[in-house]
N, C-alpha and C. Protein backbone atom coordinates (compact mmCIF):
# COMPACT_ATOMS: atom_id res chain seq x y z
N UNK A 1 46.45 -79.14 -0.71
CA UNK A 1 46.29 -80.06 0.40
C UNK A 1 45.69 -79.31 1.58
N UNK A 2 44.67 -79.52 2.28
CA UNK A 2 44.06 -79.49 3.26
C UNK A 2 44.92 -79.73 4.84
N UNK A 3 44.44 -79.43 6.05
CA UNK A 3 45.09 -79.68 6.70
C UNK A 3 45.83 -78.50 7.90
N UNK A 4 46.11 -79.00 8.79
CA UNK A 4 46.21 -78.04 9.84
C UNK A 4 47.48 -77.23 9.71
N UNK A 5 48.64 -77.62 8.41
CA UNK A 5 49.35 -77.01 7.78
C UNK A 5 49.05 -75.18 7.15
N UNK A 6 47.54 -75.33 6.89
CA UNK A 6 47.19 -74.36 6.53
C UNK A 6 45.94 -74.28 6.75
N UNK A 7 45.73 -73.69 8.04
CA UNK A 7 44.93 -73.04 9.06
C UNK A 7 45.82 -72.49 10.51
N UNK A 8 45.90 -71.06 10.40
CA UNK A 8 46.46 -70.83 11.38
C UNK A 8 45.67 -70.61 12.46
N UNK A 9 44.83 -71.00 12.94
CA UNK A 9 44.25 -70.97 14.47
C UNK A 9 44.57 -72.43 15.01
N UNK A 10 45.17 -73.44 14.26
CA UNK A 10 45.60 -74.79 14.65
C UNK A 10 46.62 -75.35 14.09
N UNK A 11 46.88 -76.13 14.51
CA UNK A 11 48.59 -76.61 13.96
C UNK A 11 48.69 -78.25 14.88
N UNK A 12 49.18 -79.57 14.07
CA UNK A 12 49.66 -80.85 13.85
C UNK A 12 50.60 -81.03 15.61
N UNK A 13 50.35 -81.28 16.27
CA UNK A 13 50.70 -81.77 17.39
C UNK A 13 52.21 -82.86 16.94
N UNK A 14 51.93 -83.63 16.18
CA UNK A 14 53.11 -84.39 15.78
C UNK A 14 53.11 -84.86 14.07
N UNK A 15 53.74 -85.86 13.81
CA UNK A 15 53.52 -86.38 12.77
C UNK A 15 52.44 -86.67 12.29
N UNK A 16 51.25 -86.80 11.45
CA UNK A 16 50.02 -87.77 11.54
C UNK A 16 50.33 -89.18 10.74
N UNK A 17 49.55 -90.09 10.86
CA UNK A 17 49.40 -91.31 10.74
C UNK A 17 48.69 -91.46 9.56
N UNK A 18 49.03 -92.18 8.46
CA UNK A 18 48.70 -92.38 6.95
C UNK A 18 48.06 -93.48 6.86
N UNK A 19 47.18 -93.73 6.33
CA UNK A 19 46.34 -95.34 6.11
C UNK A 19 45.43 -95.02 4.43
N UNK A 20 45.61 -95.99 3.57
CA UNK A 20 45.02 -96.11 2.38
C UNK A 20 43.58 -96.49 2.67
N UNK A 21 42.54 -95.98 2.18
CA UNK A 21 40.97 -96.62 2.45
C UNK A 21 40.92 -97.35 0.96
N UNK A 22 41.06 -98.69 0.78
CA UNK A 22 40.81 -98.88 -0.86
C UNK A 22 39.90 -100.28 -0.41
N UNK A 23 39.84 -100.48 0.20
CA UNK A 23 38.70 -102.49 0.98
C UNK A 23 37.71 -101.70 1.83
N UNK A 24 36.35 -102.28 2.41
CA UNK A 24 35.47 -102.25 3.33
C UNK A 24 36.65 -102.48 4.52
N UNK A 25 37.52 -102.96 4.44
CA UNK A 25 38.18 -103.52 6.02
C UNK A 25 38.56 -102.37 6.27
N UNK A 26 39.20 -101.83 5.39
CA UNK A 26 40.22 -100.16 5.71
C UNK A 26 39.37 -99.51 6.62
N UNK A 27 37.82 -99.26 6.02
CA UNK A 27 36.68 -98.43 6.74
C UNK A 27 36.44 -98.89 8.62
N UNK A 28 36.90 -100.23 8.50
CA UNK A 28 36.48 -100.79 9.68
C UNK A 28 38.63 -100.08 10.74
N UNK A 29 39.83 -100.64 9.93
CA UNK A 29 40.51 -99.90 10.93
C UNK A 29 40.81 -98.71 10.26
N UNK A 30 40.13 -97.88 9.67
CA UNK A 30 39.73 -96.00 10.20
C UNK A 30 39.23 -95.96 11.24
N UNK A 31 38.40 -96.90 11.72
CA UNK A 31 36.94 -96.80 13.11
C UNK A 31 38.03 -96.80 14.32
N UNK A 32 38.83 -97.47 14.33
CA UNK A 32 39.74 -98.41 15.16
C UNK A 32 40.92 -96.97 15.45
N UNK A 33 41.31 -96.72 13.99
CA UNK A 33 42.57 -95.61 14.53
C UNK A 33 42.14 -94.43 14.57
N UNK A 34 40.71 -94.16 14.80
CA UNK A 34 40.29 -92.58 15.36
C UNK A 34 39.78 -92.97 16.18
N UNK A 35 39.79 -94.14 16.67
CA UNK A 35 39.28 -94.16 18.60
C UNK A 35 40.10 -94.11 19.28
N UNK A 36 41.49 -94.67 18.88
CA UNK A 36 42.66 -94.62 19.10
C UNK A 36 43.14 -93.47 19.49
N UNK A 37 43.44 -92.39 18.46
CA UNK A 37 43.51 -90.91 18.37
C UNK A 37 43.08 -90.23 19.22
N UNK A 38 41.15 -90.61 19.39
CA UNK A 38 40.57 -89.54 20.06
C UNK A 38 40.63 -89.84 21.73
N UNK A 39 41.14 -91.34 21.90
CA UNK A 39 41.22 -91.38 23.63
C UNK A 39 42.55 -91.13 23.91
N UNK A 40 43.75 -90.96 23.24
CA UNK A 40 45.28 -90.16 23.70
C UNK A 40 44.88 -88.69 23.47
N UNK A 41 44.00 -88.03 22.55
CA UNK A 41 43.95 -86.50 22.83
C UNK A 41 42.79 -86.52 23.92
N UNK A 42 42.17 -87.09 24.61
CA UNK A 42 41.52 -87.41 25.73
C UNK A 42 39.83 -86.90 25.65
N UNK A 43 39.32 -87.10 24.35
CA UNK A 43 38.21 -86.35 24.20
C UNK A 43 37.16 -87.53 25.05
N UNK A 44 36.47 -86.54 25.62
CA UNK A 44 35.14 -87.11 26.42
C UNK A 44 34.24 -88.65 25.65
N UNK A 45 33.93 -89.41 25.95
CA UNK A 45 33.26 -91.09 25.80
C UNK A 45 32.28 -89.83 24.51
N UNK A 46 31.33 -89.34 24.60
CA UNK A 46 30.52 -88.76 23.78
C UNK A 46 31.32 -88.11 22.78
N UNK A 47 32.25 -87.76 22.73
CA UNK A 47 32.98 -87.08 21.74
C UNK A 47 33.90 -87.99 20.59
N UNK A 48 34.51 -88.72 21.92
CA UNK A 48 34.99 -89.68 20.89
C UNK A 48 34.12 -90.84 20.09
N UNK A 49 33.14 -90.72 20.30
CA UNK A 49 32.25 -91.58 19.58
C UNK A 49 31.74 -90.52 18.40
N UNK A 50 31.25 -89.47 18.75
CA UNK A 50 31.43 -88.33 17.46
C UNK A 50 32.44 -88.62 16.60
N UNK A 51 33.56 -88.37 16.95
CA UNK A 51 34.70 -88.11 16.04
C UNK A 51 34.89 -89.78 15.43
N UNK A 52 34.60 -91.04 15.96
CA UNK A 52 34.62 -92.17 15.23
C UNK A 52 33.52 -91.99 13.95
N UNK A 53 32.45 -91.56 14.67
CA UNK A 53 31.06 -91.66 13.32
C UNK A 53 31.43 -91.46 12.52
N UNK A 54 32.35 -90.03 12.62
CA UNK A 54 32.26 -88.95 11.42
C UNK A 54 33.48 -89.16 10.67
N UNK A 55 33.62 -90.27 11.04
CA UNK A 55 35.49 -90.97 10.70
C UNK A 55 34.84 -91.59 9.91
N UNK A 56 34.13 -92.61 10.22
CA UNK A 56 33.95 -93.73 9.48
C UNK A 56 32.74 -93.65 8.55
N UNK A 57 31.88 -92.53 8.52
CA UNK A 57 31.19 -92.31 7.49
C UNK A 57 32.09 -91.48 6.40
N UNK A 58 33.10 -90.90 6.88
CA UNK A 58 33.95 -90.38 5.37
C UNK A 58 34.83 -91.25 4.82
N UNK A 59 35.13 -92.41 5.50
CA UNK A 59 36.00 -93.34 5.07
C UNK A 59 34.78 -93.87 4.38
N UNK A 60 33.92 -94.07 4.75
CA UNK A 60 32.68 -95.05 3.59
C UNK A 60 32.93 -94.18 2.56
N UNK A 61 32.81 -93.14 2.60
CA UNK A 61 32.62 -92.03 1.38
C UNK A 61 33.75 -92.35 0.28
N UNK A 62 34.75 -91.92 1.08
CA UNK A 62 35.95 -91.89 0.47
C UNK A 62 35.91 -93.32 -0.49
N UNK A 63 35.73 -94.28 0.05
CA UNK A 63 36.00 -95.56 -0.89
C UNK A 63 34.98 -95.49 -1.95
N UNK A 64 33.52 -95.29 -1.42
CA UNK A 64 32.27 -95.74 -2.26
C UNK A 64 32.24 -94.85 -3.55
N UNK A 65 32.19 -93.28 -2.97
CA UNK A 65 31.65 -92.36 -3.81
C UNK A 65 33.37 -91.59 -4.71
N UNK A 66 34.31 -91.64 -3.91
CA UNK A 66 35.57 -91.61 -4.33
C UNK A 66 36.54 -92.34 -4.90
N UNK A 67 36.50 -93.47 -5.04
CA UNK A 67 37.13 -95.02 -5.35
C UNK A 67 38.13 -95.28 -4.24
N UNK A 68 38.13 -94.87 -3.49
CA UNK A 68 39.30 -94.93 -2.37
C UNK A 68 40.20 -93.49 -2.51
N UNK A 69 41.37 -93.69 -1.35
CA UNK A 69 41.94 -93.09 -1.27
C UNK A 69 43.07 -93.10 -0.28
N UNK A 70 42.96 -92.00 0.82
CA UNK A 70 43.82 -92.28 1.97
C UNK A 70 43.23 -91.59 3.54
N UNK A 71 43.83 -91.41 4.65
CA UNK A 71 43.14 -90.53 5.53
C UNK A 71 44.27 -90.53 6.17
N UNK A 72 44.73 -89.23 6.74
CA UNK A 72 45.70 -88.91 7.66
C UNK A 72 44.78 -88.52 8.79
N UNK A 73 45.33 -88.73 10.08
CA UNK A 73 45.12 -88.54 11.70
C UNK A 73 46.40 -88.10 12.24
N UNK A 74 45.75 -87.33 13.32
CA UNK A 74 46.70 -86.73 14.54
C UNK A 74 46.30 -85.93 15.12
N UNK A 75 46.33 -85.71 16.19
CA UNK A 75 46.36 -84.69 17.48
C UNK A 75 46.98 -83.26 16.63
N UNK A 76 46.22 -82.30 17.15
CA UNK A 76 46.61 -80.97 16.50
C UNK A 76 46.26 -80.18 18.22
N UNK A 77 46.96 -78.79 17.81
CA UNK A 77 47.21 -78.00 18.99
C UNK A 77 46.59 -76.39 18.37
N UNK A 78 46.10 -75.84 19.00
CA UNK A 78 45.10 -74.94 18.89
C UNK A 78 44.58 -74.25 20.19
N UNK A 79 45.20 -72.36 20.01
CA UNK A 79 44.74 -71.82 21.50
C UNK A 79 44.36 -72.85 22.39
N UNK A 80 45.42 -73.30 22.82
CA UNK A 80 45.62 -73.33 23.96
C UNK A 80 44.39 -74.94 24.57
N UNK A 81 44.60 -75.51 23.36
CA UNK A 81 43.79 -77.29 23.81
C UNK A 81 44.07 -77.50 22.68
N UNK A 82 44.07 -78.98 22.68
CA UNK A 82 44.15 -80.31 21.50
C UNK A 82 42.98 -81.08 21.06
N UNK A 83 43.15 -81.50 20.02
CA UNK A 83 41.73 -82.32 19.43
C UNK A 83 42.65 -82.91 18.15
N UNK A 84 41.67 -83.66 18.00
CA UNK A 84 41.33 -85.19 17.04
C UNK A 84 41.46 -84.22 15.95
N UNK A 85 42.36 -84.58 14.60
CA UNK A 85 41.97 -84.09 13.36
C UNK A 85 42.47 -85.48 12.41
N UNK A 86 41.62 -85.38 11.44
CA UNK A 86 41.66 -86.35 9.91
C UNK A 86 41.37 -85.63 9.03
N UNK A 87 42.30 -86.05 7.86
CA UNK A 87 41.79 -85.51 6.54
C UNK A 87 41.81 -86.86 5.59
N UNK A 88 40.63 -86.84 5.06
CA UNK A 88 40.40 -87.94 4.03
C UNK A 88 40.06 -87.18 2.76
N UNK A 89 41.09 -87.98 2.54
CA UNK A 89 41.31 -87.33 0.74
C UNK A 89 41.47 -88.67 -0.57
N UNK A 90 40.81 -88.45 -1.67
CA UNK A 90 40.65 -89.10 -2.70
C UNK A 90 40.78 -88.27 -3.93
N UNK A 91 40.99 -88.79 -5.49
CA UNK A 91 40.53 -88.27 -6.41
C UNK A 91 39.89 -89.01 -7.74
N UNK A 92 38.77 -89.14 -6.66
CA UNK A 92 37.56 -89.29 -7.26
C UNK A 92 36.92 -88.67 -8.53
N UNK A 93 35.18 -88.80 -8.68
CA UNK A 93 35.01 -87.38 -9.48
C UNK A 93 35.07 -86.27 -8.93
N UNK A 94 34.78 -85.80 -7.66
CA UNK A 94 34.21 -84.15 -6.79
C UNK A 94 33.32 -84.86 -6.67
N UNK A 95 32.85 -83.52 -5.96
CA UNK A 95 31.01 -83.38 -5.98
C UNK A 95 30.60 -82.14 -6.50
N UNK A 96 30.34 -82.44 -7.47
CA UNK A 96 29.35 -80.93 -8.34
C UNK A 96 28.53 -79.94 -7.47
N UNK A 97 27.87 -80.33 -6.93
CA UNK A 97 27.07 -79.26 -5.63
C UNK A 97 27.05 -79.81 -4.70
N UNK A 98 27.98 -78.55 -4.00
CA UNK A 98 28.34 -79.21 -2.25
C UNK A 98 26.86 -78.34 -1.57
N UNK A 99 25.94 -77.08 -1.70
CA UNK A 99 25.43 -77.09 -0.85
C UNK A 99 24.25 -78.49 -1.03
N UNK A 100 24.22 -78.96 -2.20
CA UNK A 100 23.36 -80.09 -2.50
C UNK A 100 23.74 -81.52 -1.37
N UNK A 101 25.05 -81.64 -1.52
CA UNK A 101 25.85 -82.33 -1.06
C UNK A 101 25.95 -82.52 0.96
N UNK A 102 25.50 -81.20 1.03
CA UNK A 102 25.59 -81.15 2.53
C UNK A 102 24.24 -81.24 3.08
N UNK A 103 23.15 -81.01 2.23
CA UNK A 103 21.69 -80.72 2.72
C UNK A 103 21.44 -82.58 3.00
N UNK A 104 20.93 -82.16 4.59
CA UNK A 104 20.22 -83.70 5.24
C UNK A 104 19.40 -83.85 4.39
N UNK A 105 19.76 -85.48 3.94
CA UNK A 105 18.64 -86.36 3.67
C UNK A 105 19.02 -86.69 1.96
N UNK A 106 19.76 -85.84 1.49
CA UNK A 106 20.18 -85.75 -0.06
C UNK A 106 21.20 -87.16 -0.12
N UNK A 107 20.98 -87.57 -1.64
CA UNK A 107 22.17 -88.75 -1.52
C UNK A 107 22.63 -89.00 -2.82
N UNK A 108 23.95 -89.30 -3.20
CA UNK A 108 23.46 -89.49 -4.83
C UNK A 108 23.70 -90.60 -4.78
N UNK A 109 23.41 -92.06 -3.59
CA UNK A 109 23.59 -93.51 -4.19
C UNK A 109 22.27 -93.98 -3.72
N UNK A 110 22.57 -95.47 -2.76
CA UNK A 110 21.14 -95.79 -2.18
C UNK A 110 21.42 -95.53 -0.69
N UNK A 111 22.22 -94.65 -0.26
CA UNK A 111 22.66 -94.58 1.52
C UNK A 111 21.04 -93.79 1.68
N UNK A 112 21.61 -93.28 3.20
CA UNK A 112 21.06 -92.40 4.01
C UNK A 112 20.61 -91.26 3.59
N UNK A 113 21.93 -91.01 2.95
CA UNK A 113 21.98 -89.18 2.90
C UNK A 113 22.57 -88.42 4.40
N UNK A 114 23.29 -89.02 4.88
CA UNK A 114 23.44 -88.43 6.29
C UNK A 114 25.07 -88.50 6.41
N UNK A 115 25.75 -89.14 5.54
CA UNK A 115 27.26 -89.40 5.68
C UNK A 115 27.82 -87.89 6.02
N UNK A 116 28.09 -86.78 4.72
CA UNK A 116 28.62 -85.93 4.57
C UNK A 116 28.31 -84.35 5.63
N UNK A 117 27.06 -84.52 5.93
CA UNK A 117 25.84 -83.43 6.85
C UNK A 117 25.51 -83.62 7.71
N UNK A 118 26.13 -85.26 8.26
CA UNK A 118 26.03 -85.71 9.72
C UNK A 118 27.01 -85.63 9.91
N UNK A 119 28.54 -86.06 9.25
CA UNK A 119 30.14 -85.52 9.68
C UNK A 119 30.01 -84.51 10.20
N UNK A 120 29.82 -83.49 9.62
CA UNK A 120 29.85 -81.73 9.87
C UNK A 120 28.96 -81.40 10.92
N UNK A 121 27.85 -82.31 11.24
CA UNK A 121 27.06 -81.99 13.04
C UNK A 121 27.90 -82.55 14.15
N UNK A 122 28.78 -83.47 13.83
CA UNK A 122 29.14 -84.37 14.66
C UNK A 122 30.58 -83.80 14.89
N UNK A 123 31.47 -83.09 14.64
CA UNK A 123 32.96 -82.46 14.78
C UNK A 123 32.54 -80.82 14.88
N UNK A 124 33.45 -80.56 15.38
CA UNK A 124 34.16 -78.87 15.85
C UNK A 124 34.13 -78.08 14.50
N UNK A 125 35.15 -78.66 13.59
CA UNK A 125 35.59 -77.90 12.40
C UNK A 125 35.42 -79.34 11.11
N UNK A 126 35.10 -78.58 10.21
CA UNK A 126 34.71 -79.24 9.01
C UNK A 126 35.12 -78.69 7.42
N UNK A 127 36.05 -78.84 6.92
CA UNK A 127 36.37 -78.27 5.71
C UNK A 127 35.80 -79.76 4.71
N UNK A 128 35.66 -78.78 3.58
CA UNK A 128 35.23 -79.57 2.36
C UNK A 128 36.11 -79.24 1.04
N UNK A 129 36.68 -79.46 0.68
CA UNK A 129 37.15 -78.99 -0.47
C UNK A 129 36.99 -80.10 -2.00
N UNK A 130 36.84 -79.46 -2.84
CA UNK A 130 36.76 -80.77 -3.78
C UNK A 130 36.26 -79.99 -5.28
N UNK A 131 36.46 -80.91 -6.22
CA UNK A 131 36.93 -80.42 -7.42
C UNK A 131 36.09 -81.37 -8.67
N UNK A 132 35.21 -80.72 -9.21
CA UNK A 132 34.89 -81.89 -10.39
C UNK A 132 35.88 -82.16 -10.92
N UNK A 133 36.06 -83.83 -11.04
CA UNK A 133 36.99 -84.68 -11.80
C UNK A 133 38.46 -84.38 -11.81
N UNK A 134 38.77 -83.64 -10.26
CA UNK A 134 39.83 -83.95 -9.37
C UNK A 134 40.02 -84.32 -8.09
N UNK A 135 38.70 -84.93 -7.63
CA UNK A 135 38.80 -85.55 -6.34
C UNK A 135 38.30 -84.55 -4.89
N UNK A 136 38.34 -85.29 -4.25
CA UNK A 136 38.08 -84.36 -2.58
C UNK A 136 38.51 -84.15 -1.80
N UNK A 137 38.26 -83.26 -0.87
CA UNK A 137 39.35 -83.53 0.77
C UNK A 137 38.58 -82.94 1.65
N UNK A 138 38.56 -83.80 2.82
CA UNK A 138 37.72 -83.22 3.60
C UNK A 138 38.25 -83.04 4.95
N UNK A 139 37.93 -82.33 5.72
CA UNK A 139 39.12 -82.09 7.15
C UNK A 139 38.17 -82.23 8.20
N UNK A 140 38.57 -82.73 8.90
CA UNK A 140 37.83 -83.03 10.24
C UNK A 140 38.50 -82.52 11.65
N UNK A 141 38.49 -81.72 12.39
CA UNK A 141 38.49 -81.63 14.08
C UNK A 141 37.24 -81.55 14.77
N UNK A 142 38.00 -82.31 16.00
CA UNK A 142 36.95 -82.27 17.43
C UNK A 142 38.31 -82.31 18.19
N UNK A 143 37.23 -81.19 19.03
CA UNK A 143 38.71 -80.19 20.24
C UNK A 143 37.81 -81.26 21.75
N UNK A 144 39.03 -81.39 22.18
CA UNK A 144 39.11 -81.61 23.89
C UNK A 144 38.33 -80.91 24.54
N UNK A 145 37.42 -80.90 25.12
CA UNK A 145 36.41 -80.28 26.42
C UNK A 145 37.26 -79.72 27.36
């Protein structure tokens, strides 16, 4: 498991908040409870709109390319400031090649190509972890200004 549990330069401010992504609606309140998130850890109008994008393009992920799953949120604490963290996790297939996976513009459906490589421009910290034909996890922070 992923998570500010295990990363010691940051650590879970409180409990985080559990939500299943398995409907298009889920994707819509992920959008909802990381705007939520990111205006009580008080991140800047530009930031918290970062940290929604990059919310809600892994919640697309998570359902489309993962069959669903879940996403935890919460405020985490880190030298000395706080920020927005999510981890959305599924077990999906993986992704066979993550540097494939991260390169702009690559896609393996009919999207963008910008979900997974625009998350990671758009947040602080970005873990990927994931496993052929045991699923993914992906970690997200954006720190307070």
């Amino acid at each position: 498991m992923s998570g500010p549990g295990t990363n010691s330069r940051w650590a879970p401010e409180s409990e985080p908040q559990t939500m299943p992504i398995v409907a298009n609606d889920d994707v819509v309140r992920v959008r909802r409870l990381a705007r939520e998130l990111a205006q009580r850890c008080k991140l800047s109008l530009v930031d918290q709109t970062k940290f929604v994008t990059a919310a809600s393009e892994l919640a697309r992920n998570t359902l489309v390319y993962g069959g669903g799953g879940v996403v935890r949120v919460g405020p985490v604490r880190g030298t000395g400031r706080i920020g927005a963290w999510a981890v959305f996790e599924d077990s999906g297939p993986g992704i066979p090649d993550i540097d494939l996976a991260l390169t702009d513009g690559w896609t393996s459906g009919g999207g963008l190509g910008l979900g997974l490589s625009g998350a990671r421009r758009l947040v602080d910290e970005f873990l990927l972890d994931t496993e052929v034909g045991q699923g993914t996890t992906v970690t997200l922070v954006k720190w307070a200004r």
